[in-house]
PDB file of N, CA and C in Angstrom:
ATOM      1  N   UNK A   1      20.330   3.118  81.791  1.00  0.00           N
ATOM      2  CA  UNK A   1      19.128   3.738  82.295  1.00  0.00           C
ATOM      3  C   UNK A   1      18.898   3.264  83.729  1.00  0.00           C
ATOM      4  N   UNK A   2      18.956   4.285  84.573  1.00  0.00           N
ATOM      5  CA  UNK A   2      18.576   3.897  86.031  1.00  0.00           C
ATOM      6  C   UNK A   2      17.108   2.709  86.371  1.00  0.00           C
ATOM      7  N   UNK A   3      17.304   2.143  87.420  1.00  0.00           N
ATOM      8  CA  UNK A   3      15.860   0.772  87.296  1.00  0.00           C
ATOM      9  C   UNK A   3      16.358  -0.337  87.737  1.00  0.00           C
ATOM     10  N   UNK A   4      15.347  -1.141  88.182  1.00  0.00           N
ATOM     11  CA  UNK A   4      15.909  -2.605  88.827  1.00  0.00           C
ATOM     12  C   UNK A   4      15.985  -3.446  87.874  1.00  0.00           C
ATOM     13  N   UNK A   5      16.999  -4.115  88.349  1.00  0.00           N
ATOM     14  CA  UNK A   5      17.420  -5.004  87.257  1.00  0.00           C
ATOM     15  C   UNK A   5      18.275  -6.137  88.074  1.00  0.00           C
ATOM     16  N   UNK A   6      18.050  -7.365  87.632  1.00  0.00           N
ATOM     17  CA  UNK A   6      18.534  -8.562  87.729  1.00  0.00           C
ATOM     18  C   UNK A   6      19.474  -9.063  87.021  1.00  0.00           C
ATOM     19  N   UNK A   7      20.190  -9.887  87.549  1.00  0.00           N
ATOM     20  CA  UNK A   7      21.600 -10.294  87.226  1.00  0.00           C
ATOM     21  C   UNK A   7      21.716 -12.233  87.459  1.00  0.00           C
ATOM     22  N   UNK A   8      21.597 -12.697  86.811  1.00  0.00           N
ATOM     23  CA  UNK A   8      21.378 -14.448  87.026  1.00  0.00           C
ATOM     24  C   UNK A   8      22.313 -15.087  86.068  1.00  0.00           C
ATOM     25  N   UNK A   9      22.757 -16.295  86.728  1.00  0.00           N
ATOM     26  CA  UNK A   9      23.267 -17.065  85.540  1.00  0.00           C
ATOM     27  C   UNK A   9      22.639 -18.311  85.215  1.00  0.00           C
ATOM     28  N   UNK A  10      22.803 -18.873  84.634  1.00  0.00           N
ATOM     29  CA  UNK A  10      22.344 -19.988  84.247  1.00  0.00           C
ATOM     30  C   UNK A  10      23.284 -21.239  84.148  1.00  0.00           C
ATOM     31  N   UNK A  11      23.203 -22.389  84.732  1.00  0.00           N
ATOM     32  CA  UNK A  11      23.967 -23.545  84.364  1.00  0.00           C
ATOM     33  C   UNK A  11      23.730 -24.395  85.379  1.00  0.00           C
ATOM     34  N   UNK A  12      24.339 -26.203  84.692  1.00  0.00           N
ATOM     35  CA  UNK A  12      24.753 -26.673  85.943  1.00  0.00           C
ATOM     36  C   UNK A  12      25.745 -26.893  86.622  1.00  0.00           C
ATOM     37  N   UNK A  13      26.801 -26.083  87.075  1.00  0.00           N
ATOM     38  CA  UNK A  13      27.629 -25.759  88.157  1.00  0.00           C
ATOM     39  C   UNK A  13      27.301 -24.599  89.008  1.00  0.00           C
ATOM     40  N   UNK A  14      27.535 -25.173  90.045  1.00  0.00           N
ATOM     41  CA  UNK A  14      27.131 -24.019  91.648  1.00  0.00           C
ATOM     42  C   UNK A  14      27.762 -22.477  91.383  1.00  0.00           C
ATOM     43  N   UNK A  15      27.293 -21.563  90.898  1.00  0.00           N
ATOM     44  CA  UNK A  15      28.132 -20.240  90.500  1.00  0.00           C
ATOM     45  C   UNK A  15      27.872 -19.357  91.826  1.00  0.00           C
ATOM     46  N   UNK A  16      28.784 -18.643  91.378  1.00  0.00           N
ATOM     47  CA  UNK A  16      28.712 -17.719  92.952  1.00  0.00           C
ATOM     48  C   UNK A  16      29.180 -16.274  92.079  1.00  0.00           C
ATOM     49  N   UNK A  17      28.428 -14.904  92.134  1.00  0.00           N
ATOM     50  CA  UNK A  17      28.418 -13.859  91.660  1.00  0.00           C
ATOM     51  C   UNK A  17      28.535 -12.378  92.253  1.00  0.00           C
ATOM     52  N   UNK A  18      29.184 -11.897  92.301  1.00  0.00           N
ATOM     53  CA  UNK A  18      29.571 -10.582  93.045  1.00  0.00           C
ATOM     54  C   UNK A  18      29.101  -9.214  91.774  1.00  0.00           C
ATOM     55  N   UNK A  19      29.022  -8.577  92.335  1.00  0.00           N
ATOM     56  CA  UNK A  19      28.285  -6.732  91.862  1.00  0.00           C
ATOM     57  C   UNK A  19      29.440  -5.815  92.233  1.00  0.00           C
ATOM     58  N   UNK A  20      30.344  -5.156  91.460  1.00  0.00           N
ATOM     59  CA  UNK A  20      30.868  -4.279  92.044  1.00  0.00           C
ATOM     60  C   UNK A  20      30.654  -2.657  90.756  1.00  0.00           C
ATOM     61  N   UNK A  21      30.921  -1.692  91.874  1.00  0.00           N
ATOM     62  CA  UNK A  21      30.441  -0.178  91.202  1.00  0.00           C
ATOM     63  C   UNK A  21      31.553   0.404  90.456  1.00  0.00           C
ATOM     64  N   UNK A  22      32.166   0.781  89.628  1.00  0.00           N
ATOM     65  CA  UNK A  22      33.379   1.876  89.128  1.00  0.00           C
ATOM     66  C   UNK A  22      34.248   0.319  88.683  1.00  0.00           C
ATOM     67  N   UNK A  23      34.849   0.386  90.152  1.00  0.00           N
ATOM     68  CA  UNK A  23      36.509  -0.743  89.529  1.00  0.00           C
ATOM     69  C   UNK A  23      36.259  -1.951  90.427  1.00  0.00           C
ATOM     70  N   UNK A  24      37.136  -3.208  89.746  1.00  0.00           N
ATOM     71  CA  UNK A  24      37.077  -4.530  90.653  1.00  0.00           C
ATOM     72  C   UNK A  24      38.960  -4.110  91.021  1.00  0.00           C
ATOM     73  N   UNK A  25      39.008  -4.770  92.514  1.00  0.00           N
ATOM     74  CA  UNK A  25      40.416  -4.928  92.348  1.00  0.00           C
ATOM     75  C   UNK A  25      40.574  -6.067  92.623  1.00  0.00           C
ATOM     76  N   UNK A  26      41.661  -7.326  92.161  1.00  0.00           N
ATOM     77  CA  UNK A  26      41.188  -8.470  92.928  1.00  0.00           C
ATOM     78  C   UNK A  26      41.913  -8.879  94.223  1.00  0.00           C
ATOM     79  N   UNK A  27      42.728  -7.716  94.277  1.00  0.00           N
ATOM     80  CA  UNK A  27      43.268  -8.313  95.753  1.00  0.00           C
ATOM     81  C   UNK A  27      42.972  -7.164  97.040  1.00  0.00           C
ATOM     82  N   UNK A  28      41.718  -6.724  96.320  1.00  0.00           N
ATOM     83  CA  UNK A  28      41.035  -6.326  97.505  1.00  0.00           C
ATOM     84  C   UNK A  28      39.464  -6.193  96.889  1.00  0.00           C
ATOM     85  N   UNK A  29      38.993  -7.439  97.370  1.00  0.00           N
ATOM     86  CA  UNK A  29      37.812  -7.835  96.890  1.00  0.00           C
ATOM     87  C   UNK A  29      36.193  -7.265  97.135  1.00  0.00           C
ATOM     88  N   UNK A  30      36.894  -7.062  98.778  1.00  0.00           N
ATOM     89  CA  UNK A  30      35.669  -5.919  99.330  1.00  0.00           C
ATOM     90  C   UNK A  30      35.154  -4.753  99.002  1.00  0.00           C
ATOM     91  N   UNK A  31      36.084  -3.680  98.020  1.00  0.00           N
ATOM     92  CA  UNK A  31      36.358  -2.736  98.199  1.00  0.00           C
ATOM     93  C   UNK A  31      35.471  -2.435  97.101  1.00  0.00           C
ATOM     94  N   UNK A  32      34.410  -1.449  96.679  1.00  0.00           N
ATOM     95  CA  UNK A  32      33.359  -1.087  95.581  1.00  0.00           C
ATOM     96  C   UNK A  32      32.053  -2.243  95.501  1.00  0.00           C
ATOM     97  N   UNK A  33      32.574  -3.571  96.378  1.00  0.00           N
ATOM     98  CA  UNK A  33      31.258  -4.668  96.434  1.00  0.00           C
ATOM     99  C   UNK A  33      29.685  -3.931  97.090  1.00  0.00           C
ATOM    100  N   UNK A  34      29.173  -4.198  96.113  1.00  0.00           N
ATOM    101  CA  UNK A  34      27.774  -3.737  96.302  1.00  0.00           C
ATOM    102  C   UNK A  34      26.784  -4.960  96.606  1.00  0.00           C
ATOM    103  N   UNK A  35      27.179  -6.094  96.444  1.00  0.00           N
ATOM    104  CA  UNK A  35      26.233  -7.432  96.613  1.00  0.00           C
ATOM    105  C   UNK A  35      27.034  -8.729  95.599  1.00  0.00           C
ATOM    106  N   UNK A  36      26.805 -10.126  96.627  1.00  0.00           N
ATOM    107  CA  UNK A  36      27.452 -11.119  96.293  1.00  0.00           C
ATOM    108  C   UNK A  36      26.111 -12.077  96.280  1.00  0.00           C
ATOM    109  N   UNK A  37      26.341 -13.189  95.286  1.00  0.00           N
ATOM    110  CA  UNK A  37      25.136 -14.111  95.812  1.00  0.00           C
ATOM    111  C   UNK A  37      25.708 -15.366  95.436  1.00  0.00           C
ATOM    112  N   UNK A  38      25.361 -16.479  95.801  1.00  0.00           N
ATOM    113  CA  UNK A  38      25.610 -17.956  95.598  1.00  0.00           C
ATOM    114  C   UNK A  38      24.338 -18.491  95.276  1.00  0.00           C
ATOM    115  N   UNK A  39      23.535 -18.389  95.793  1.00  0.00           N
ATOM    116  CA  UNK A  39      22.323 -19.238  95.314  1.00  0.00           C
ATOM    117  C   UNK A  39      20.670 -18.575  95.136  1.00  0.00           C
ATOM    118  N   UNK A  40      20.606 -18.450  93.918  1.00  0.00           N
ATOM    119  CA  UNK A  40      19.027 -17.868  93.734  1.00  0.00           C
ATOM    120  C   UNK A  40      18.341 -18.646  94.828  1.00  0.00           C
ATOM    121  N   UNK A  41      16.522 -18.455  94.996  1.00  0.00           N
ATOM    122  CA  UNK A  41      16.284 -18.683  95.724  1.00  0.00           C
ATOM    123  C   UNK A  41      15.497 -20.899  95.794  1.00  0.00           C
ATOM    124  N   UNK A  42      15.797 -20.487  94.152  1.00  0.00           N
ATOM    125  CA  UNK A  42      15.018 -21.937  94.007  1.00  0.00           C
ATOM    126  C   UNK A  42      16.486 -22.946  93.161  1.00  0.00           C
ATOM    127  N   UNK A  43      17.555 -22.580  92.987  1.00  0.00           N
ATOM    128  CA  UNK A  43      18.238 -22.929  92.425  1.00  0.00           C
ATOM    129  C   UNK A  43      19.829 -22.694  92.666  1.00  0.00           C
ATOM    130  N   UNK A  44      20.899 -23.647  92.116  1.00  0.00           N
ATOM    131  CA  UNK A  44      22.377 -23.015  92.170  1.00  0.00           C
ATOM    132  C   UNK A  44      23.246 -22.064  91.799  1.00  0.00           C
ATOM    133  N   UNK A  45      22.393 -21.246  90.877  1.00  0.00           N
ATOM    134  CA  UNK A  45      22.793 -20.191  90.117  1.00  0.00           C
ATOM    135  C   UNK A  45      23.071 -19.340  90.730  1.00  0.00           C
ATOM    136  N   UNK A  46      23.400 -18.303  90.864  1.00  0.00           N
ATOM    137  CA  UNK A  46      23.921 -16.965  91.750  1.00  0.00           C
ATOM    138  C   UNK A  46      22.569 -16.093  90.842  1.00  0.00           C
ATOM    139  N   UNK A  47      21.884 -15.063  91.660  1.00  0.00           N
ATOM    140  CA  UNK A  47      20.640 -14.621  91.301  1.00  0.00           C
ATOM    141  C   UNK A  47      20.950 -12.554  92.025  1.00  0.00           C
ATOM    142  N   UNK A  48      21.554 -11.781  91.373  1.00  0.00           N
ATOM    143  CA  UNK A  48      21.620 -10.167  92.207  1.00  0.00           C
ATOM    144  C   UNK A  48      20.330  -9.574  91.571  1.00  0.00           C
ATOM    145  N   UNK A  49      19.831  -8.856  92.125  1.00  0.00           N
ATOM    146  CA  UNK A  49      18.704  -7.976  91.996  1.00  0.00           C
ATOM    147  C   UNK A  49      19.444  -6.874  92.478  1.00  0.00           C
ATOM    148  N   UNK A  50      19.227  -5.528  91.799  1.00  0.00           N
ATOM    149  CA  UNK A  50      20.173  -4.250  92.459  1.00  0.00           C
ATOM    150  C   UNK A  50      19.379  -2.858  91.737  1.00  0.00           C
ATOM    151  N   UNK A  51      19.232  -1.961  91.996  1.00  0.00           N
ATOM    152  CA  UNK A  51      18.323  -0.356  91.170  1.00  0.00           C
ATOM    153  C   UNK A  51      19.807  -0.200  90.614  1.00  0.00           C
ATOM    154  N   UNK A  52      20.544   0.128  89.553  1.00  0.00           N
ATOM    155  CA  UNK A  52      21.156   0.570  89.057  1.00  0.00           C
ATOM    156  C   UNK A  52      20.653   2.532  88.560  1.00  0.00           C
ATOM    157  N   UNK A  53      22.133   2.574  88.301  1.00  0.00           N
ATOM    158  CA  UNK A  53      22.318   4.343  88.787  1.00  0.00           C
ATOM    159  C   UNK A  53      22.683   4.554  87.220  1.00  0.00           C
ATOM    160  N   UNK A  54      22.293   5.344  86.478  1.00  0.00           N
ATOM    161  CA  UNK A  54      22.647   5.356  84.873  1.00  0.00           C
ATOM    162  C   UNK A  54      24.324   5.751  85.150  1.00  0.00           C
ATOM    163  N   UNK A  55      24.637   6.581  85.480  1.00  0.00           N
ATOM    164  CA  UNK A  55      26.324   7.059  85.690  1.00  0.00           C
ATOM    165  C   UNK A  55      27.149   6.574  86.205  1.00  0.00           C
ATOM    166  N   UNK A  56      26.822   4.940  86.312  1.00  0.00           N
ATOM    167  CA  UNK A  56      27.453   3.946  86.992  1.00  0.00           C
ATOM    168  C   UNK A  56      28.263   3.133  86.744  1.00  0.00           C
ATOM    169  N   UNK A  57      29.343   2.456  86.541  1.00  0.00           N
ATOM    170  CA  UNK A  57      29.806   1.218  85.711  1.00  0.00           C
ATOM    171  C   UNK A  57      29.351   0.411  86.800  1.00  0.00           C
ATOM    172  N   UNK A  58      28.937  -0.974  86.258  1.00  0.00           N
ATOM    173  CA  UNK A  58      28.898  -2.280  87.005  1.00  0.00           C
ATOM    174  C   UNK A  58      29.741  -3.333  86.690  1.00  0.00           C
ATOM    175  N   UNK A  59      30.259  -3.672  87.537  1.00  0.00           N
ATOM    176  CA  UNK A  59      30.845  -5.008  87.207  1.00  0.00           C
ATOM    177  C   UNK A  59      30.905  -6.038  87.918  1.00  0.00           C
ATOM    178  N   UNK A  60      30.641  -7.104  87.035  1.00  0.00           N
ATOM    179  CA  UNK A  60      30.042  -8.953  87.292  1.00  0.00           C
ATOM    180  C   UNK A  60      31.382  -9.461  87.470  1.00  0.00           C
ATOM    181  N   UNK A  61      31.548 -10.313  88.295  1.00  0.00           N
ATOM    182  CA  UNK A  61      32.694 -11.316  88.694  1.00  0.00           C
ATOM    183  C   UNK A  61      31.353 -12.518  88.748  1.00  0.00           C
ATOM    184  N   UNK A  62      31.727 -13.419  88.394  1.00  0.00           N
ATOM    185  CA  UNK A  62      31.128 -14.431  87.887  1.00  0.00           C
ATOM    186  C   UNK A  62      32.252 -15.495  88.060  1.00  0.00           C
ATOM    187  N   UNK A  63      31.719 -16.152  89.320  1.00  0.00           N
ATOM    188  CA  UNK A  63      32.632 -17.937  89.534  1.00  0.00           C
ATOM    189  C   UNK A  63      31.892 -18.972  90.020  1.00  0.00           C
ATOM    190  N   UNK A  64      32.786 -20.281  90.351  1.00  0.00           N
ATOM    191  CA  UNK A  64      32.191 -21.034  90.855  1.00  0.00           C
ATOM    192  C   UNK A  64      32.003 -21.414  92.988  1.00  0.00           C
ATOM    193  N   UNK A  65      30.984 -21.861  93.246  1.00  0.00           N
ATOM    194  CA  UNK A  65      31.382 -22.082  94.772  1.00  0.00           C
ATOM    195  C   UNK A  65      32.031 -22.988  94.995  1.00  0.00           C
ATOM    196  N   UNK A  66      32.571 -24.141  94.230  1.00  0.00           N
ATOM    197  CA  UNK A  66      33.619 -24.809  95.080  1.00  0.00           C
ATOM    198  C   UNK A  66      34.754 -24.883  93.949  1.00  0.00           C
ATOM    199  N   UNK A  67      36.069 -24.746  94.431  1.00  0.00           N
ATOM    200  CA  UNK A  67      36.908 -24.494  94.042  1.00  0.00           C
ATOM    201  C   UNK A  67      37.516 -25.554  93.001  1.00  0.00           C
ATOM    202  N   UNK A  68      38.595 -25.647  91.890  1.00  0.00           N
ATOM    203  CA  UNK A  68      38.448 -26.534  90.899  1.00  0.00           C
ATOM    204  C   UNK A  68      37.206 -27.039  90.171  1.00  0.00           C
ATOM    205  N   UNK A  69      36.036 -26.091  89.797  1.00  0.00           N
ATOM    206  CA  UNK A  69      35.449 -26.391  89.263  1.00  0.00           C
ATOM    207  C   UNK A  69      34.831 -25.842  88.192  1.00  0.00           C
ATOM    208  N   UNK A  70      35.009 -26.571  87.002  1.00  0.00           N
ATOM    209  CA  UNK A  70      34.877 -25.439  85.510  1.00  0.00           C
ATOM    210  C   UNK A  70      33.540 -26.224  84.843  1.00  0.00           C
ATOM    211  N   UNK A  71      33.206 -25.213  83.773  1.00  0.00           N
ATOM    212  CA  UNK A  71      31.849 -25.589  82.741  1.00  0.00           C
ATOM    213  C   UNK A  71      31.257 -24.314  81.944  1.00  0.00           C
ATOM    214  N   UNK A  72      30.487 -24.371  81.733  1.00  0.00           N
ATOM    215  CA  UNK A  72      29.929 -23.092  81.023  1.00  0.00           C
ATOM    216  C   UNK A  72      28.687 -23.255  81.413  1.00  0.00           C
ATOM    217  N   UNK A  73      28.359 -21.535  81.582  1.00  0.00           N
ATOM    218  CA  UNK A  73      27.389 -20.993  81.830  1.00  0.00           C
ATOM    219  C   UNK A  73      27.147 -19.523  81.335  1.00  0.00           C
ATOM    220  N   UNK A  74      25.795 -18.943  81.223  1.00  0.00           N
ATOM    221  CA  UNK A  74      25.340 -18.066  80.828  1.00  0.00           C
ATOM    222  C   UNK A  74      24.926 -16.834  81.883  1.00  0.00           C
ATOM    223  N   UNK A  75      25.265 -16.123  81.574  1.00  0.00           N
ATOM    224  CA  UNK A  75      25.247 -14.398  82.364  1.00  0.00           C
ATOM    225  C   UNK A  75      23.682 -14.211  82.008  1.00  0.00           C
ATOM    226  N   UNK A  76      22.835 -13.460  82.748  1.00  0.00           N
ATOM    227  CA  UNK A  76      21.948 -12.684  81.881  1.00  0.00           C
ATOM    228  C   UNK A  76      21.094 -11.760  82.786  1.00  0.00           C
ATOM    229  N   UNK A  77      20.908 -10.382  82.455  1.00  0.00           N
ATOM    230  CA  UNK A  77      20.305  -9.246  82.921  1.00  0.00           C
ATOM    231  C   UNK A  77      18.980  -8.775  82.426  1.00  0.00           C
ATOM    232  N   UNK A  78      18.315  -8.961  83.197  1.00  0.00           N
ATOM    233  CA  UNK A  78      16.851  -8.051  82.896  1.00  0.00           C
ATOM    234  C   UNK A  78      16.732  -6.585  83.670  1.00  0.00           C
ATOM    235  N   UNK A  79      15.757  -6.397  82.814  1.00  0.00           N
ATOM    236  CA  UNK A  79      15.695  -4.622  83.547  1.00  0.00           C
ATOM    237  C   UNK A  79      14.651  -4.161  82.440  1.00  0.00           C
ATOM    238  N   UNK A  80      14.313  -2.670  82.970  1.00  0.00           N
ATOM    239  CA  UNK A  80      13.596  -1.447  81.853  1.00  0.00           C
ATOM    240  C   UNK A  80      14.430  -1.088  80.883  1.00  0.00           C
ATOM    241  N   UNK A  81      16.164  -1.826  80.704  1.00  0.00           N
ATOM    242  CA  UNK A  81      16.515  -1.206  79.716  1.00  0.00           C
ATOM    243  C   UNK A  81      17.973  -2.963  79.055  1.00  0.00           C
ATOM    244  N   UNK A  82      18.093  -2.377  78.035  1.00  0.00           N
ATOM    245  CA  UNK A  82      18.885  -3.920  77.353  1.00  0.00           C
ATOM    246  C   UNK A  82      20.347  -3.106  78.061  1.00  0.00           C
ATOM    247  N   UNK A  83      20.839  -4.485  78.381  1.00  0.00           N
ATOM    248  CA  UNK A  83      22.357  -4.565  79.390  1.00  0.00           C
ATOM    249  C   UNK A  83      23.855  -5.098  78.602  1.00  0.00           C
ATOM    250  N   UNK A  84      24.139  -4.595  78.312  1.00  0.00           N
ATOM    251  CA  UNK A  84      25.751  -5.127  77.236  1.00  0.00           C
ATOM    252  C   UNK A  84      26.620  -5.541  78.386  1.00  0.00           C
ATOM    253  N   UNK A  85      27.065  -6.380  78.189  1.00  0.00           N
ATOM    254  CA  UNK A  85      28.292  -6.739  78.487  1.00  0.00           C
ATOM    255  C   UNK A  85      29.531  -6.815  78.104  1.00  0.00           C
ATOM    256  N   UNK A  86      30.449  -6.602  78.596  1.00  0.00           N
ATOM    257  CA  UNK A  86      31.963  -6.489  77.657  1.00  0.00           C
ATOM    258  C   UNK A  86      32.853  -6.698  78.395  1.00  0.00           C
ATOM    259  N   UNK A  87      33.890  -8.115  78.382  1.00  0.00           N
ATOM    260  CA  UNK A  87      34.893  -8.659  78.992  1.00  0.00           C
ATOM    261  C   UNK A  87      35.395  -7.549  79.776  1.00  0.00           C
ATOM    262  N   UNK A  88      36.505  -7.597  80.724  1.00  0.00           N
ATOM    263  CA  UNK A  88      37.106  -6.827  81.465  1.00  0.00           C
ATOM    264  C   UNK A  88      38.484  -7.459  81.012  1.00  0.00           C
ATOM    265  N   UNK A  89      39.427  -6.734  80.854  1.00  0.00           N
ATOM    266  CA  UNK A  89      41.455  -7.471  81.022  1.00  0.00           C
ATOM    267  C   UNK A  89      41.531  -7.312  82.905  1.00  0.00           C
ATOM    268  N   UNK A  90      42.100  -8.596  83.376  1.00  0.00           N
ATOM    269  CA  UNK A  90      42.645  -8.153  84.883  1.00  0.00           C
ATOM    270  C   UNK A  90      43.850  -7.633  85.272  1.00  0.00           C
ATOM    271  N   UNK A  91      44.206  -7.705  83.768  1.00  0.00           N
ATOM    272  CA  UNK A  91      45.848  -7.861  84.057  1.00  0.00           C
ATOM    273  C   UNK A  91      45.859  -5.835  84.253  1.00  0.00           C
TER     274      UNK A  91
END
């Protein structure tokens, strides 16, 4: 459903989060990027705010900002409407 909607993660490692529209490619990273973020505004989390288009695919790339660095963390989307998520294969 078209509407603004937020995109945050949650944890403690520094995440850094990219938005892309249709397809990711990863060796051309620019290409469908609609918005990247590293740091919400009060915190380390990566924080996108974006109006989503109902006829849209979105897709989350979800990492860390400094390199060699792993943990778990949580994805999560608000909006006017509930947001599924579903792994991507890169291969």
């Amino acid at each position: 459903m078209s509407g603004n909607y937020t995109i945050e993660t949650y944890s403690n490692i520094d995440t850094y989060g990219f938005l892309y529209s249709n397809t990711f490619d990863p060796g051309s990273i620019s290409t469908n990027l609609l918005e990247e973020s590293d740091d919400g505004p009060i915190s380390i989390n990566f924080l996108i705010s974006i109006n989503f288009q109902a006829v849209t695919q979105y897709i989350v790339v979800a990492t860390t900002f400094y390199p060699n660095t792993t943990g778990s963390f949580s994805i999560v989307a608000t909006g006017i409407a509930s947001v599924i998520f579903s792994p991507m294969n890169s291969a």
